[in-house]
PDB file of N, CA and C in Angstrom:
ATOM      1  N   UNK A   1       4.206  39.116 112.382  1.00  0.00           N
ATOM      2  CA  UNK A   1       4.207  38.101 113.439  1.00  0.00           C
ATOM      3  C   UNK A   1       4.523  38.761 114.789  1.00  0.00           C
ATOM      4  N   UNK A   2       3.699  38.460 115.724  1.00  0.00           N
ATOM      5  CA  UNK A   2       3.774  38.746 117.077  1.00  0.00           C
ATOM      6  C   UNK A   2       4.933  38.317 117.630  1.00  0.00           C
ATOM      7  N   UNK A   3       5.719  39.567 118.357  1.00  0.00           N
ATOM      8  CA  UNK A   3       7.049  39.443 119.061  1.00  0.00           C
ATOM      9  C   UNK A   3       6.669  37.958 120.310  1.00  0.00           C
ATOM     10  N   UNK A   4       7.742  36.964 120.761  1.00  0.00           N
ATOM     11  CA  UNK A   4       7.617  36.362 121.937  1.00  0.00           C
ATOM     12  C   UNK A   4       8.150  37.144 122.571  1.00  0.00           C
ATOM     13  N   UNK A   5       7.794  36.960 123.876  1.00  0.00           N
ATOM     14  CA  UNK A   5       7.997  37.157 125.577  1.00  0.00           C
ATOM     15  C   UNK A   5       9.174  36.314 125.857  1.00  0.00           C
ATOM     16  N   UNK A   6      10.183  36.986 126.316  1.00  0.00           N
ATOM     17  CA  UNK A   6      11.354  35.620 126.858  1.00  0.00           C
ATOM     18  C   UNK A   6      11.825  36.201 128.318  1.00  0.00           C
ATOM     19  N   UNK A   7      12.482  35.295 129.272  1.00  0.00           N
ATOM     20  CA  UNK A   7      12.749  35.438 130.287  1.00  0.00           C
ATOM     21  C   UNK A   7      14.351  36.113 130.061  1.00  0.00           C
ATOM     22  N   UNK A   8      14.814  37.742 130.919  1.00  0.00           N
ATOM     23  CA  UNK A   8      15.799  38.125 130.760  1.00  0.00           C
ATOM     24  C   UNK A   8      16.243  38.177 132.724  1.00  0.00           C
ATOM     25  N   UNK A   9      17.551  38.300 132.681  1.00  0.00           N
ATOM     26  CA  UNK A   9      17.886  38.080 133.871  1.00  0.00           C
ATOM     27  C   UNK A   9      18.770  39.659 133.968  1.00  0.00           C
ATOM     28  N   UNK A  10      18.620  40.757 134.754  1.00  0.00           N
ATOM     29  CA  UNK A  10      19.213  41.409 134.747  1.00  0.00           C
ATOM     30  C   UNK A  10      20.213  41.893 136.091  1.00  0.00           C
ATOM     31  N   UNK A  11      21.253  42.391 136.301  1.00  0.00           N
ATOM     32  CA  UNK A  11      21.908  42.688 136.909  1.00  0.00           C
ATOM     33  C   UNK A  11      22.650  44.338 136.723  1.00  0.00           C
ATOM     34  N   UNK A  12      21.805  45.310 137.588  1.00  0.00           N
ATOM     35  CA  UNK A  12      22.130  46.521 137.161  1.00  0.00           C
ATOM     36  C   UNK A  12      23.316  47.156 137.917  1.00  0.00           C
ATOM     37  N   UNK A  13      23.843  46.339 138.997  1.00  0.00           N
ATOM     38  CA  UNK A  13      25.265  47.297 139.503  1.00  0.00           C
ATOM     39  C   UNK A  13      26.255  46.410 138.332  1.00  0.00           C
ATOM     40  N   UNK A  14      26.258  45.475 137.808  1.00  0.00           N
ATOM     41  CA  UNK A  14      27.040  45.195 136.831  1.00  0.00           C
ATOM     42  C   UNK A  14      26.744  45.700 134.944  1.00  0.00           C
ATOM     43  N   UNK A  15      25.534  46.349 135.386  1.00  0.00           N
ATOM     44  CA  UNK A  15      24.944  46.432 133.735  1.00  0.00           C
ATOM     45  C   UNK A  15      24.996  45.422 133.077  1.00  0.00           C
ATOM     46  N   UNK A  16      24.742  44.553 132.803  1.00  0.00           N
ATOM     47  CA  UNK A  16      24.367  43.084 132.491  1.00  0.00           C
ATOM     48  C   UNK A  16      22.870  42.419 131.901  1.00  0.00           C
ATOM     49  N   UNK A  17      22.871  42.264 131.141  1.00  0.00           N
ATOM     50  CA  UNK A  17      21.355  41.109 130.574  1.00  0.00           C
ATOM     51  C   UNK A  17      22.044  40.335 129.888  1.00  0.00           C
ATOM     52  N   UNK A  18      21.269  38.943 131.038  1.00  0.00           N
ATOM     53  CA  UNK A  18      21.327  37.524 129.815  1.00  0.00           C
ATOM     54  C   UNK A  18      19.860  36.654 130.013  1.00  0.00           C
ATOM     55  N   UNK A  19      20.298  36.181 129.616  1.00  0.00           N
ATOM     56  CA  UNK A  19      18.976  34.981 129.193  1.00  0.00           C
ATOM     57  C   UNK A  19      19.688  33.740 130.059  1.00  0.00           C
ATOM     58  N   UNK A  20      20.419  33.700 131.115  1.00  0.00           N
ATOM     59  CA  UNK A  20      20.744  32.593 131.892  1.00  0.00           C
ATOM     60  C   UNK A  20      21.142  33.584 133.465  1.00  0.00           C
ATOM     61  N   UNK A  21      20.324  32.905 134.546  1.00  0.00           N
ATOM     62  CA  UNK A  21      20.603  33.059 135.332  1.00  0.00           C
ATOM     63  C   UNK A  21      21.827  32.791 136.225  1.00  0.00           C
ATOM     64  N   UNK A  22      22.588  33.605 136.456  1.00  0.00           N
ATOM     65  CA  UNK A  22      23.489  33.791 137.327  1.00  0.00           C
ATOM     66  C   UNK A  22      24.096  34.466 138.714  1.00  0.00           C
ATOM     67  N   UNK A  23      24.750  34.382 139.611  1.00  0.00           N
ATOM     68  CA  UNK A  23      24.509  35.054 140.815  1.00  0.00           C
ATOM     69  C   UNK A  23      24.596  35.782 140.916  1.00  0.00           C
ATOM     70  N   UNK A  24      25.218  36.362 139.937  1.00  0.00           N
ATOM     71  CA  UNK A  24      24.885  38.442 140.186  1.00  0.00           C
ATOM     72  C   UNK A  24      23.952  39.123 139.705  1.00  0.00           C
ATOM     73  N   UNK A  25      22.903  37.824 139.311  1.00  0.00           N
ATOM     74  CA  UNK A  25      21.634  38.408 138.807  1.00  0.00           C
ATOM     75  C   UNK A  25      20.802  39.033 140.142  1.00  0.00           C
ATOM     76  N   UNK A  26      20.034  40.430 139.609  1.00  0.00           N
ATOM     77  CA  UNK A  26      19.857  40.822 140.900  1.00  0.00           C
ATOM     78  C   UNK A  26      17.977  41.021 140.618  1.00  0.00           C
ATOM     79  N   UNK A  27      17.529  40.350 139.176  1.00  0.00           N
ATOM     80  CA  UNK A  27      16.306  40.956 138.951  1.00  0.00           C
ATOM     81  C   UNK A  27      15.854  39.687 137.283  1.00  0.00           C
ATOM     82  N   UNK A  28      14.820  39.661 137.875  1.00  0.00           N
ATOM     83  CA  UNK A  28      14.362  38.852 136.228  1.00  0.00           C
ATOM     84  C   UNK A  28      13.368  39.436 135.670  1.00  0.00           C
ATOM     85  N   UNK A  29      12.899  39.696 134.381  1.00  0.00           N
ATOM     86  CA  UNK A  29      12.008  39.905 133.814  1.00  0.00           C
ATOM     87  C   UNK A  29      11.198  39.305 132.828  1.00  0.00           C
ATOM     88  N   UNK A  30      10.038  39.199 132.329  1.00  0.00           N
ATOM     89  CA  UNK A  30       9.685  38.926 131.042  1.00  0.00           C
ATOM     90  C   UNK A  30       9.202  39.924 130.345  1.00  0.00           C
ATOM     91  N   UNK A  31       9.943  39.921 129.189  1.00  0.00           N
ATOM     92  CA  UNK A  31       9.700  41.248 128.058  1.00  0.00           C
ATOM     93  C   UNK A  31       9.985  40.592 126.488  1.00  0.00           C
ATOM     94  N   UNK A  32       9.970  41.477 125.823  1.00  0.00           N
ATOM     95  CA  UNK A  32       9.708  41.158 124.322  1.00  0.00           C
ATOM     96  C   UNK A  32      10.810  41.339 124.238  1.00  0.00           C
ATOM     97  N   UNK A  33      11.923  40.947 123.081  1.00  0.00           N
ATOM     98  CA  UNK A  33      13.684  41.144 122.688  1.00  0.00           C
ATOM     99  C   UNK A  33      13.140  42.652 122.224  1.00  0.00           C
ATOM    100  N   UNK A  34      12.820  43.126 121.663  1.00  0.00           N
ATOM    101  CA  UNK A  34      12.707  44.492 121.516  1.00  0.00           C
ATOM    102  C   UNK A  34      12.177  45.734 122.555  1.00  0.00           C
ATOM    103  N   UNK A  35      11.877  45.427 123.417  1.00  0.00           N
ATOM    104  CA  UNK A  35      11.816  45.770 124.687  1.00  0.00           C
ATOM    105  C   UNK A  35      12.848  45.854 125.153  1.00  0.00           C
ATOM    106  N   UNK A  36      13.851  45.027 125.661  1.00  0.00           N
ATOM    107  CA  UNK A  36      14.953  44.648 126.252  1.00  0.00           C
ATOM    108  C   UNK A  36      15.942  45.429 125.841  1.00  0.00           C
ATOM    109  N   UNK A  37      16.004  45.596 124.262  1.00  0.00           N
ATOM    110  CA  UNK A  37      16.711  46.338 123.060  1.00  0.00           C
ATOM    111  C   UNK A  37      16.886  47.992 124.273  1.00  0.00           C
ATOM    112  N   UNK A  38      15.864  48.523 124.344  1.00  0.00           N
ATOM    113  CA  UNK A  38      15.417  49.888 124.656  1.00  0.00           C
ATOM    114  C   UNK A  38      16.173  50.201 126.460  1.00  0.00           C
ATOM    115  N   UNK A  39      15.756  49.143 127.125  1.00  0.00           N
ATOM    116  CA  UNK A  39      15.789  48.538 128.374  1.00  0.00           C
ATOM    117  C   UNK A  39      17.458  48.827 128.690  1.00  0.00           C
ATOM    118  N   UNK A  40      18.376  48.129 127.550  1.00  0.00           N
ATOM    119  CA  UNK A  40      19.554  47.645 127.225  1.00  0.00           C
ATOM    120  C   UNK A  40      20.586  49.237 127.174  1.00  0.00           C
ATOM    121  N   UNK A  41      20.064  50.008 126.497  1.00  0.00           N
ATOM    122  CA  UNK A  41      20.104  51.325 125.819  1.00  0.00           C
ATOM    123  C   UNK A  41      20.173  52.017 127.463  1.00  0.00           C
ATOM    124  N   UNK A  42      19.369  52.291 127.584  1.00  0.00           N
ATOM    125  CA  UNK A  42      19.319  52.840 128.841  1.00  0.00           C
ATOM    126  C   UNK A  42      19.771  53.014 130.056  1.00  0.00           C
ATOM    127  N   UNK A  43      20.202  51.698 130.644  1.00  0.00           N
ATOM    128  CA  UNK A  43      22.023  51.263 131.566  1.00  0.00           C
ATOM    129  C   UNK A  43      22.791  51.449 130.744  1.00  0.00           C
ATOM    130  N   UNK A  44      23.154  51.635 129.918  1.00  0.00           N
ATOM    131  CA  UNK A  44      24.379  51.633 128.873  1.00  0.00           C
ATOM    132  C   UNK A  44      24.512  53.145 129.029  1.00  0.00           C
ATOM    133  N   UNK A  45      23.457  53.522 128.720  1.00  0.00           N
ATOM    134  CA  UNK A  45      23.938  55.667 128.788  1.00  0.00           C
ATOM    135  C   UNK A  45      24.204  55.794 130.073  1.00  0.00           C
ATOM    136  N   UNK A  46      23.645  55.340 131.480  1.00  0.00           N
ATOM    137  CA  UNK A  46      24.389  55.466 132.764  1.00  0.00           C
ATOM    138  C   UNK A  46      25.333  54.880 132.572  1.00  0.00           C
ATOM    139  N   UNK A  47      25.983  54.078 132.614  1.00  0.00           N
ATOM    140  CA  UNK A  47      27.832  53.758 131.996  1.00  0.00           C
ATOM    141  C   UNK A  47      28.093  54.911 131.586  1.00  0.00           C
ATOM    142  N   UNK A  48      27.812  55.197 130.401  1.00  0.00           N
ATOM    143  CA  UNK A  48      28.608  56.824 130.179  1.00  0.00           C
ATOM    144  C   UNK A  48      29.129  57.870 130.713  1.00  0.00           C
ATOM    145  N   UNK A  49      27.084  58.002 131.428  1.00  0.00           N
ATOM    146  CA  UNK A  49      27.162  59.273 132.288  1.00  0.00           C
ATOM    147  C   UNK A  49      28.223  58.930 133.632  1.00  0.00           C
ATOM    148  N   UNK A  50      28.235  57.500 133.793  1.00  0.00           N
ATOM    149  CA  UNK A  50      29.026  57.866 135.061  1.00  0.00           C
ATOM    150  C   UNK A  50      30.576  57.816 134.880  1.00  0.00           C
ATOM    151  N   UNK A  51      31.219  57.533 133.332  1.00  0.00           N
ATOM    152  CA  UNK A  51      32.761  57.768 132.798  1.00  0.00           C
ATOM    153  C   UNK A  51      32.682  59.502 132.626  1.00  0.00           C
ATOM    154  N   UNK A  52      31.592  59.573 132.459  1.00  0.00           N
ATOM    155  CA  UNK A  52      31.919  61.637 131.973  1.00  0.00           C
ATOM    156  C   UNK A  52      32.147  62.066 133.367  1.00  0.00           C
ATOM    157  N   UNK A  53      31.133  61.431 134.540  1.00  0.00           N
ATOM    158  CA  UNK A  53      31.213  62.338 135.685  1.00  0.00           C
ATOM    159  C   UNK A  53      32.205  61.995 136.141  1.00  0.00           C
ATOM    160  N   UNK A  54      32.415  61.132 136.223  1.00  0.00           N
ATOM    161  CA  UNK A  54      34.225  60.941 136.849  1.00  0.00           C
ATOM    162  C   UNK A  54      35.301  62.050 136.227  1.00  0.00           C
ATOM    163  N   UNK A  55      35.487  61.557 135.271  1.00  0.00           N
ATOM    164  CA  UNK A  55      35.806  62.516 134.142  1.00  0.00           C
ATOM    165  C   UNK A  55      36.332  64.117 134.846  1.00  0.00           C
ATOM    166  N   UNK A  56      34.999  64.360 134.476  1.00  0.00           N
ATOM    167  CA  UNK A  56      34.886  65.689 135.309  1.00  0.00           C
ATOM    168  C   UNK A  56      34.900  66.226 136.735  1.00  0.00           C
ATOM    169  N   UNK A  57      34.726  65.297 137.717  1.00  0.00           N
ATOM    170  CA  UNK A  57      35.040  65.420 138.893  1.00  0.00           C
ATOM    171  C   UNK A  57      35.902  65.336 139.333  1.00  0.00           C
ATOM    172  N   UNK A  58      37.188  64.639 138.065  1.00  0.00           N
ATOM    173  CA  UNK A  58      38.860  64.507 139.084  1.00  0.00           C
ATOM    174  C   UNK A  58      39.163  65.879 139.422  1.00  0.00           C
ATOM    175  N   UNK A  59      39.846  65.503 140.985  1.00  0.00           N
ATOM    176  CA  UNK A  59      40.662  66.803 141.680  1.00  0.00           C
ATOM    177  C   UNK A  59      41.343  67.106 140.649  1.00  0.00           C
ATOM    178  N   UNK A  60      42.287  66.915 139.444  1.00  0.00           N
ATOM    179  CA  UNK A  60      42.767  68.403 138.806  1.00  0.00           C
ATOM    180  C   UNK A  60      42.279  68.988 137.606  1.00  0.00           C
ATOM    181  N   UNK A  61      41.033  68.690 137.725  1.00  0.00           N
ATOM    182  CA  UNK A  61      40.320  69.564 136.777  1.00  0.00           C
ATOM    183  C   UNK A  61      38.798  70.208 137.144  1.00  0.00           C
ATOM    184  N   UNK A  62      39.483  71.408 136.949  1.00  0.00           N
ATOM    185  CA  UNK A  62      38.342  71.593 137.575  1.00  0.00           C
ATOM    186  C   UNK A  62      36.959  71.337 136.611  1.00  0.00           C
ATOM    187  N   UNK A  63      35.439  72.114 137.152  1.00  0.00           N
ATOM    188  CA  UNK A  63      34.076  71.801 136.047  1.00  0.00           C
ATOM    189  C   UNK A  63      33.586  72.541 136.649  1.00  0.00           C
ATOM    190  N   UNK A  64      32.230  72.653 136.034  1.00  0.00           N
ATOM    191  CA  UNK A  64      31.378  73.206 136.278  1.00  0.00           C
ATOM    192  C   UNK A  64      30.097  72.590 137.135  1.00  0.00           C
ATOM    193  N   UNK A  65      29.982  72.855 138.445  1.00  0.00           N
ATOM    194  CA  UNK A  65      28.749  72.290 139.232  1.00  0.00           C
ATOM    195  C   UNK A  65      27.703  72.247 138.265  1.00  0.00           C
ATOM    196  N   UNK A  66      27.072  72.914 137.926  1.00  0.00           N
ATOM    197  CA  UNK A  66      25.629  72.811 137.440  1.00  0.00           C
ATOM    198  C   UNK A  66      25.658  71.937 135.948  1.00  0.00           C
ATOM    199  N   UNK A  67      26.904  71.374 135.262  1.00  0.00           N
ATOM    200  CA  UNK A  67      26.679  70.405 134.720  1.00  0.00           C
ATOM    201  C   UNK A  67      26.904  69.182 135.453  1.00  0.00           C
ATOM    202  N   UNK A  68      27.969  68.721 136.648  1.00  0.00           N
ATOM    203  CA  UNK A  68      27.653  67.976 137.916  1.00  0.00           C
ATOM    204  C   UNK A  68      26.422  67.568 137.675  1.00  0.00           C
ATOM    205  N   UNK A  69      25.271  68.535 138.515  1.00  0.00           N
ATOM    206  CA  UNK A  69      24.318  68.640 138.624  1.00  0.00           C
ATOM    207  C   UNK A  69      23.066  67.717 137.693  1.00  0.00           C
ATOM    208  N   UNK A  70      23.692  68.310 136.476  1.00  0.00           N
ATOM    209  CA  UNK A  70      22.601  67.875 135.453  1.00  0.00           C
ATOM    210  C   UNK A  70      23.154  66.248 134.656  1.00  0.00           C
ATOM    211  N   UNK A  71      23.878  65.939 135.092  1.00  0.00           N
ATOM    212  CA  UNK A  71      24.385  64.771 135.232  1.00  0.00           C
ATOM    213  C   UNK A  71      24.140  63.533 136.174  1.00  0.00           C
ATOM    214  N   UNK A  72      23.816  64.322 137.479  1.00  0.00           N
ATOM    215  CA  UNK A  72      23.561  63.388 138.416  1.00  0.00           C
ATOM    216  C   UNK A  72      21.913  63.174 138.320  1.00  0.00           C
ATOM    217  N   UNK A  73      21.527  64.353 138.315  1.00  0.00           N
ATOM    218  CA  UNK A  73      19.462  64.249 137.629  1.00  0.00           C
ATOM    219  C   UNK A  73      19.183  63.275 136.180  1.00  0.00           C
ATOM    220  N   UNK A  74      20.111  63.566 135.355  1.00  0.00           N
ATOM    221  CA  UNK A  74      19.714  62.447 134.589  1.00  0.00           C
ATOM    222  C   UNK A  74      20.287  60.965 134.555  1.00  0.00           C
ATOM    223  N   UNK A  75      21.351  60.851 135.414  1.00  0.00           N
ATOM    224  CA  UNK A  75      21.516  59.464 135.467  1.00  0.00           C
ATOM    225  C   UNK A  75      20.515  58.908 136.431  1.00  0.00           C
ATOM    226  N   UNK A  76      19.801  59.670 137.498  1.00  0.00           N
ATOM    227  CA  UNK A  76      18.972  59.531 138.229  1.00  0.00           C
ATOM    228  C   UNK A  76      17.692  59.391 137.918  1.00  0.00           C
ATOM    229  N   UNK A  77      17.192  59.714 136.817  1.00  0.00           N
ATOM    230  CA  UNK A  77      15.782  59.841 136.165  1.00  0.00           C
ATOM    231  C   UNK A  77      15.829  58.352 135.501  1.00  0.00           C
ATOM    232  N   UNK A  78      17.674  58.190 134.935  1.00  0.00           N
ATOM    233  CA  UNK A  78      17.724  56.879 134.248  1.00  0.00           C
ATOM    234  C   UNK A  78      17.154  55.739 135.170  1.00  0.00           C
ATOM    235  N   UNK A  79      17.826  55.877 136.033  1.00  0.00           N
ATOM    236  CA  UNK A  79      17.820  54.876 137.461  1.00  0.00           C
ATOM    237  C   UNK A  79      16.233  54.661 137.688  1.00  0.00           C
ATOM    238  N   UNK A  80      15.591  55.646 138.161  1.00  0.00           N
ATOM    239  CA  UNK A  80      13.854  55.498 137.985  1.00  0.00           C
ATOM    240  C   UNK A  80      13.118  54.798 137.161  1.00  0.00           C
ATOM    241  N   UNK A  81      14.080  55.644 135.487  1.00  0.00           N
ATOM    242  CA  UNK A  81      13.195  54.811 134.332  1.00  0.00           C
ATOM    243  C   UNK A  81      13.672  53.597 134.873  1.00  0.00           C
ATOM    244  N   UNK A  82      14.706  53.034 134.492  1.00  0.00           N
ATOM    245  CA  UNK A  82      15.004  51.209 134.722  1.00  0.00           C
ATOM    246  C   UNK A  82      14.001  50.899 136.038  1.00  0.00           C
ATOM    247  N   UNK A  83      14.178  51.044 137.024  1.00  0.00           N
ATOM    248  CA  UNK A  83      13.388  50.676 137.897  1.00  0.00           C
ATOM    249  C   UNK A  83      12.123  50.646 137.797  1.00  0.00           C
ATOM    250  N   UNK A  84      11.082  51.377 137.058  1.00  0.00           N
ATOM    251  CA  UNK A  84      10.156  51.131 136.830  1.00  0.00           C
ATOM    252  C   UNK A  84       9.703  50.515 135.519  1.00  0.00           C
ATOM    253  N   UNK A  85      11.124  49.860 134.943  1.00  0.00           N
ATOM    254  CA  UNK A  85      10.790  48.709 133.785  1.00  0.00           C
ATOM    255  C   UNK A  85      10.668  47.616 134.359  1.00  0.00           C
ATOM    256  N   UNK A  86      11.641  47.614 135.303  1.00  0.00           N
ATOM    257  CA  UNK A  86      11.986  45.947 136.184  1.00  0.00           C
ATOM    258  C   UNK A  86      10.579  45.770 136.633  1.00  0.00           C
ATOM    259  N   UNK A  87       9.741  46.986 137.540  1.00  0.00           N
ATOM    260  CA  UNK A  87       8.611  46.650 138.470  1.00  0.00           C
ATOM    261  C   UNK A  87       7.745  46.069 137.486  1.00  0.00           C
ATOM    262  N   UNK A  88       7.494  47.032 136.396  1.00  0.00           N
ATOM    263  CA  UNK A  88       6.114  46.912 135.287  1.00  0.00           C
ATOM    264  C   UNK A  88       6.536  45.187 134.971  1.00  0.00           C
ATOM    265  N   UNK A  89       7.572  44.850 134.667  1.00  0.00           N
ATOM    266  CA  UNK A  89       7.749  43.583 133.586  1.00  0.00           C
ATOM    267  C   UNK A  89       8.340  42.397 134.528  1.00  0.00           C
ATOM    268  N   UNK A  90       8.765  42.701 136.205  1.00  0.00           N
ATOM    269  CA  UNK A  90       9.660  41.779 136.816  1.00  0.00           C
ATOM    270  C   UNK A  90       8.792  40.770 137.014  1.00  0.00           C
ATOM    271  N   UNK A  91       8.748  39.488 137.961  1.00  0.00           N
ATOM    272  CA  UNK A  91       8.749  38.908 138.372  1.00  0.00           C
ATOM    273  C   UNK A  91       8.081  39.712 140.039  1.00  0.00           C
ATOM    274  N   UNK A  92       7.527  38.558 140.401  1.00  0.00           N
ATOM    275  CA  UNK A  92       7.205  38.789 142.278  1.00  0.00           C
ATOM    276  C   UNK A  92       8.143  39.158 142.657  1.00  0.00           C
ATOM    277  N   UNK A  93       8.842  38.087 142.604  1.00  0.00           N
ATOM    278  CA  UNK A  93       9.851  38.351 143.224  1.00  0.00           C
ATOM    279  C   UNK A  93      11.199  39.961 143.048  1.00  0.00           C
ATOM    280  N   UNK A  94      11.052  40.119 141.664  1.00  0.00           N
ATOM    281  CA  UNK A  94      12.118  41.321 141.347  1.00  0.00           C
ATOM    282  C   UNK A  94      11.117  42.380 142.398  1.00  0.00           C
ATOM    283  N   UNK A  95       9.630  42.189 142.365  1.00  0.00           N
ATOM    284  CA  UNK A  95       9.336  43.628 142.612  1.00  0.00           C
ATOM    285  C   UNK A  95       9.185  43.805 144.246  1.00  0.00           C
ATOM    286  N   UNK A  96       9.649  42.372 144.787  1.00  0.00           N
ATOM    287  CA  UNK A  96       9.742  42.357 146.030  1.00  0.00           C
ATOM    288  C   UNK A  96      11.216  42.877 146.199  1.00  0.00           C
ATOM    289  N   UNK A  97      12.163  42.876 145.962  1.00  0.00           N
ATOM    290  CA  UNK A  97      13.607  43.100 145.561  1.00  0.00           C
ATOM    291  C   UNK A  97      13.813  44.573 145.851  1.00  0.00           C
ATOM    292  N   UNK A  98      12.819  44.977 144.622  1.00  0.00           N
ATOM    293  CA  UNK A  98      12.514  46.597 144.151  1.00  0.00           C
ATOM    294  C   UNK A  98      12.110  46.940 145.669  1.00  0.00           C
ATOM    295  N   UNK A  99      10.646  46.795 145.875  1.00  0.00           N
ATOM    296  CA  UNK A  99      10.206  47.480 147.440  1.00  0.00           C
ATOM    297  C   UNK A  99      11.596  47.588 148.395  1.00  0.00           C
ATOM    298  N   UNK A 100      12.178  46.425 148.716  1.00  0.00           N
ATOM    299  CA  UNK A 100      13.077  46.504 149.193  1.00  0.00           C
ATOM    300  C   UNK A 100      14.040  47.559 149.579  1.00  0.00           C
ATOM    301  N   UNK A 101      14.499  47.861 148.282  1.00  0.00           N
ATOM    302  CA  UNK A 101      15.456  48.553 148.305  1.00  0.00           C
ATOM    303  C   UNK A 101      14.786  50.340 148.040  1.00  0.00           C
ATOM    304  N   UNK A 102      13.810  50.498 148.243  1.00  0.00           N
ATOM    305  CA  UNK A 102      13.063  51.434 148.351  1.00  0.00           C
ATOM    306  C   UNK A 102      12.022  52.020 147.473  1.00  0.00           C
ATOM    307  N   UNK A 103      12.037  51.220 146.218  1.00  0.00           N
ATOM    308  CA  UNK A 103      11.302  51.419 145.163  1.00  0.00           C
ATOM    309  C   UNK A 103       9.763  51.412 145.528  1.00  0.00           C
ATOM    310  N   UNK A 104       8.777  52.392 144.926  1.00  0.00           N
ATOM    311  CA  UNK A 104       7.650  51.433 145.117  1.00  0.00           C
ATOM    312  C   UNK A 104       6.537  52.214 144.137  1.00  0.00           C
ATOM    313  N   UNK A 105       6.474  51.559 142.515  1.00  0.00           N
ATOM    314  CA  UNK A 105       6.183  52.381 141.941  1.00  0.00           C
ATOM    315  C   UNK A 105       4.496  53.723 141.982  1.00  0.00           C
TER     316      UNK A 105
END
């Protein structure tokens, strides 16, 4: 049986998906729940990456720049991927949102 399409509401400075709109929603989409699944996965590892980089960036410890580095490129690649899920699957309006804020896939 063919997956449905449902309306998700996302909010990525909070990492957030629901299925009810609220004001810190900053983006809507329609996607398949297994879509979303993947979608979901993906802000969730930026959460991580950005508890490790903290982590590692407090003044008394020191690290190593070039894992810095490779930390900030892949939470950044993350940031792209999501952004170009929102554009492919948003709403007019999300991808007016997106341009906005500089996106433009």
């Amino acid at each position: 049986m063919e997956e449905e399409k449902k309306t998700y509401y996302v909010s990525l400075s909070n990492r957030e998906i629901s299925d009810i709109d609220t004001p810190e929603t900053e983006f809507e989409v329609y996607v398949k729940p297994s879509e979303m699944v993947k979608f979901e996965r993906l802000i969730k590892s930026n959460e991580e990456n950005d508890f490790i980089f903290a982590a590692k960036t407090m003044p008394f410890k020191p690290f190593a720049e070039h894992e810095a580095e490779e930390m900030r490129e892949e939470t950044r690649e993350n940031y792209m991927e999501a952004y170009h899920f929102l554009y492919k699957h948003g709403t007019e309006e999300t991808r007016e949102k997106l341009k906005e804020i500089g996106y433009d896939k």
